[in-house]
C-alpha atoms as a PDB file:
ATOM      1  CA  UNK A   1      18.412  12.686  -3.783  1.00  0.00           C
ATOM      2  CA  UNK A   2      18.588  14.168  -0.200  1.00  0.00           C
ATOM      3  CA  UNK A   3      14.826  14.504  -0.755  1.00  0.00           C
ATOM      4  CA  UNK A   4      13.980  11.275  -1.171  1.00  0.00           C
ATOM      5  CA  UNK A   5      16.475   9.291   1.460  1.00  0.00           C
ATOM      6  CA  UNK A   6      14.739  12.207   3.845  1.00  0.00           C
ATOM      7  CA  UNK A   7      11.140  10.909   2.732  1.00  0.00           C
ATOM      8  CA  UNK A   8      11.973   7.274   3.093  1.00  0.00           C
ATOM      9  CA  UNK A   9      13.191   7.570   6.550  1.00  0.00           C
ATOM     10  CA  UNK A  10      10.181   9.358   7.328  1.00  0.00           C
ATOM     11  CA  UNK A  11       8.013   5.797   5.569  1.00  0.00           C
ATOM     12  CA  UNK A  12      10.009   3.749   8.004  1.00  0.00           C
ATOM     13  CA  UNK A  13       9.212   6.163  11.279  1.00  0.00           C
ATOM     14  CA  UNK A  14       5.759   6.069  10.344  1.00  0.00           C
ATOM     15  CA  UNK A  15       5.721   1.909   9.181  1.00  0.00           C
ATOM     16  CA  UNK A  16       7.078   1.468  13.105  1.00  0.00           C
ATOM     17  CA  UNK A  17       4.289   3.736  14.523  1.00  0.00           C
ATOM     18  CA  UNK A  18       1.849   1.892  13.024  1.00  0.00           C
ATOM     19  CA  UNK A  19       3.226  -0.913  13.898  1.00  0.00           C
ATOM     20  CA  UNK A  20       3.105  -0.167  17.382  1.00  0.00           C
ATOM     21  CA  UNK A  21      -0.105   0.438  16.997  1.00  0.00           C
ATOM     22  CA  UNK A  22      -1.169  -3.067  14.995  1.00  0.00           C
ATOM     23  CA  UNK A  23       0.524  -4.731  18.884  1.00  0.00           C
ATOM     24  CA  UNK A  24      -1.013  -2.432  20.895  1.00  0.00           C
ATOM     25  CA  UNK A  25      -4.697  -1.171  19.555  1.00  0.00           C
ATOM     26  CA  UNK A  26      -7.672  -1.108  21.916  1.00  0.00           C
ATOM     27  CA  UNK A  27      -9.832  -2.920  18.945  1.00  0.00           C
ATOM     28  CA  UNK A  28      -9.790  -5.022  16.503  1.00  0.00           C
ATOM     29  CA  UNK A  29     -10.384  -2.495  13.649  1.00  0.00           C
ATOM     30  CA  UNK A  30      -7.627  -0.316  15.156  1.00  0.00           C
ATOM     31  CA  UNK A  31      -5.604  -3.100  14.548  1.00  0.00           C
ATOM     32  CA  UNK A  32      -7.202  -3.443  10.693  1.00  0.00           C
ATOM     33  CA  UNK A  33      -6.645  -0.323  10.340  1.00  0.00           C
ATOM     34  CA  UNK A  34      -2.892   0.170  11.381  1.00  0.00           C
ATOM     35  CA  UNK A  35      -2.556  -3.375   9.269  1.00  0.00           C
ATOM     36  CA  UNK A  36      -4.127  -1.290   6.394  1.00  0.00           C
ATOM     37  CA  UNK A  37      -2.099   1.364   6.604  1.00  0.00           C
ATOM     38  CA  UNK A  38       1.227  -0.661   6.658  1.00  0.00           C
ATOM     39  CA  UNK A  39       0.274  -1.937   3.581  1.00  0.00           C
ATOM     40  CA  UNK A  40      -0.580   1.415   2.188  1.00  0.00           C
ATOM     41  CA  UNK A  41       3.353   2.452   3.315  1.00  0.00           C
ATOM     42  CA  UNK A  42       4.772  -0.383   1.819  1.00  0.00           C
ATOM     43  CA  UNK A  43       2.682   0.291  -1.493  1.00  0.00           C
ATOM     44  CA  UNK A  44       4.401   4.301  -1.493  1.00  0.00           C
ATOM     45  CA  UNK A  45       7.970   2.441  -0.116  1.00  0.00           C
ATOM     46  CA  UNK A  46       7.527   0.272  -2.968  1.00  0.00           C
ATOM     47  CA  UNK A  47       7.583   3.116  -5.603  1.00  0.00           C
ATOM     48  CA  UNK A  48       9.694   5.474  -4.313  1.00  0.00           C
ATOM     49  CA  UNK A  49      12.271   2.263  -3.927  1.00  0.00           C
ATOM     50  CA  UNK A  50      11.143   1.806  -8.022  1.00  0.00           C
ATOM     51  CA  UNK A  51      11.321   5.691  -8.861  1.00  0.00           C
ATOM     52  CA  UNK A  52      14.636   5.359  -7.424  1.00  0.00           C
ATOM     53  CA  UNK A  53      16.250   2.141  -9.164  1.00  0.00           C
ATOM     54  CA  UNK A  54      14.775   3.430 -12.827  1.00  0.00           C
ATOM     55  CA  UNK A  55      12.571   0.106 -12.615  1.00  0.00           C
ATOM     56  CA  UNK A  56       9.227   0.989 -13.246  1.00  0.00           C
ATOM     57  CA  UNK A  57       8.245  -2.680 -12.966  1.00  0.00           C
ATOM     58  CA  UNK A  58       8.298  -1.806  -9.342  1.00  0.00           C
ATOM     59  CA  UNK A  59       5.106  -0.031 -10.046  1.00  0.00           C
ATOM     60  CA  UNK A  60       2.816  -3.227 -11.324  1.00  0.00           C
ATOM     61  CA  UNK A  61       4.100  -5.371  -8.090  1.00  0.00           C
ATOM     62  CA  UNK A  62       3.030  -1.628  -6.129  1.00  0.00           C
ATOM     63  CA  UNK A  63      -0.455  -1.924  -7.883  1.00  0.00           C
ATOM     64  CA  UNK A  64      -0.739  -5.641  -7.382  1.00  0.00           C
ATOM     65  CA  UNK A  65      -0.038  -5.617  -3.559  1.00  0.00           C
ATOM     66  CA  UNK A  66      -2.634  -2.922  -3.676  1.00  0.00           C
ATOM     67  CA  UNK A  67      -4.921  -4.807  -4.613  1.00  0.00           C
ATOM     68  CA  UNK A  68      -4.523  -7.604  -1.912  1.00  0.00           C
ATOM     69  CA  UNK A  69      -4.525  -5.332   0.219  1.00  0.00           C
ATOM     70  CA  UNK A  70      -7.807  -3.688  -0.341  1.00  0.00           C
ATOM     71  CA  UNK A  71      -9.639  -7.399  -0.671  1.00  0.00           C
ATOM     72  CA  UNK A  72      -7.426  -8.782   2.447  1.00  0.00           C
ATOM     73  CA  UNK A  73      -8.776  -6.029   4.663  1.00  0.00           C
ATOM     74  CA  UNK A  74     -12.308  -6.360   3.391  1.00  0.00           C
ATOM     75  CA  UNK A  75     -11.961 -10.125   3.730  1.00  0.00           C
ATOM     76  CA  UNK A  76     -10.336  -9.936   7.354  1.00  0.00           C
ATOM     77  CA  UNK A  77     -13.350  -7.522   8.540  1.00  0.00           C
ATOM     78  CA  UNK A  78     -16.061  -9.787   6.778  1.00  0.00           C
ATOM     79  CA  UNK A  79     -14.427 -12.873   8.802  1.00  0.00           C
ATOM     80  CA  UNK A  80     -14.767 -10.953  12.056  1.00  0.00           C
ATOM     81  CA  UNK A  81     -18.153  -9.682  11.680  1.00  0.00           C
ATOM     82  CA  UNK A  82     -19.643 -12.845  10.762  1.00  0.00           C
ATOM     83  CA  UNK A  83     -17.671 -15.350  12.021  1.00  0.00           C
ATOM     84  CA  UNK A  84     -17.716 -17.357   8.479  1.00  0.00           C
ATOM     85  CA  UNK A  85     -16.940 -16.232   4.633  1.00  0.00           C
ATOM     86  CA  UNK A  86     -20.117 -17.672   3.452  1.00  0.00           C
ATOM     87  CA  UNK A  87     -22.087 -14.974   4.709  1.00  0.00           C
ATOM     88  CA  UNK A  88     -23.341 -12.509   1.548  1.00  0.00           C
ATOM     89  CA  UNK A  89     -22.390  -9.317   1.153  1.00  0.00           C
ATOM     90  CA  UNK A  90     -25.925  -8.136   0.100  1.00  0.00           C
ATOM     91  CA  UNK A  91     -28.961  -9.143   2.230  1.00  0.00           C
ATOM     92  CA  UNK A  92     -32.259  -9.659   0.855  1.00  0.00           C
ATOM     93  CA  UNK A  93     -35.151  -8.077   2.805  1.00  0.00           C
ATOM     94  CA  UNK A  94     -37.812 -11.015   3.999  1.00  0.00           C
ATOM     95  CA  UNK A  95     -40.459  -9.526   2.114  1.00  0.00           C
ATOM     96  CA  UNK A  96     -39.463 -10.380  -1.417  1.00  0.00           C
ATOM     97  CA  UNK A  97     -37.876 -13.748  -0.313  1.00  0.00           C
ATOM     98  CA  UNK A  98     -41.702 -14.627   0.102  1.00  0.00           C
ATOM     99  CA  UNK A  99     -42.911 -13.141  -2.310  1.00  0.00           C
ATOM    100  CA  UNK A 100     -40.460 -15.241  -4.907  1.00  0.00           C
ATOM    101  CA  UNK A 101     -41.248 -18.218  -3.116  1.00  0.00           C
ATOM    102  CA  UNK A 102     -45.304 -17.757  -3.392  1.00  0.00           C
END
């Protein structure tokens, strides 16, 4: 039990790093990054917080903020790069956009 009070401390000293680095990063995808890794923290914090309880329900919501936070920091770096959302992912090279069109 020691164990696992010891390792959630240690979650929380390295959530407030990062957070101190989200404020204070040189760039933009330092920030994304630290914002990234928060969420990554909170995803382990979640579990262990689960594992501890005996609610292994804790796990889904763990997997399901997982998953917004992959597509939130893909979305958040598409948005900077481009400006827009509209923008595809996948570009077609000009020479077979004429040749479909002739």
């Amino acid at each position: 039990m020691i164990l696992l009070a010891v390792s959630a401390i240690a979650l929380f000293v390295a959530i407030a790093l990062l957070l101190i680095r989200l404020f204070v990063g040189p760039s933009l995808y330092d920030r994304v990054l630290a914002l990234n890794s928060v969420g990554t923290k909170i995803l382990i914090l979640l579990a262990l917080v689960g594992f501890l309880m005996g609610r292994p329900d804790f796990l889904d919501i763990a997997l399901l903020y997982a998953l917004i936070n992959f597509v939130s920091t893909i979305a958040i770096l598409k948005f900077f790069r481009y400006r827009s959302f509209q923008v595809p992912l996948i570009r077609v090279p000009d020479s077979k956009k004429e040749r479909s069109n002739g």
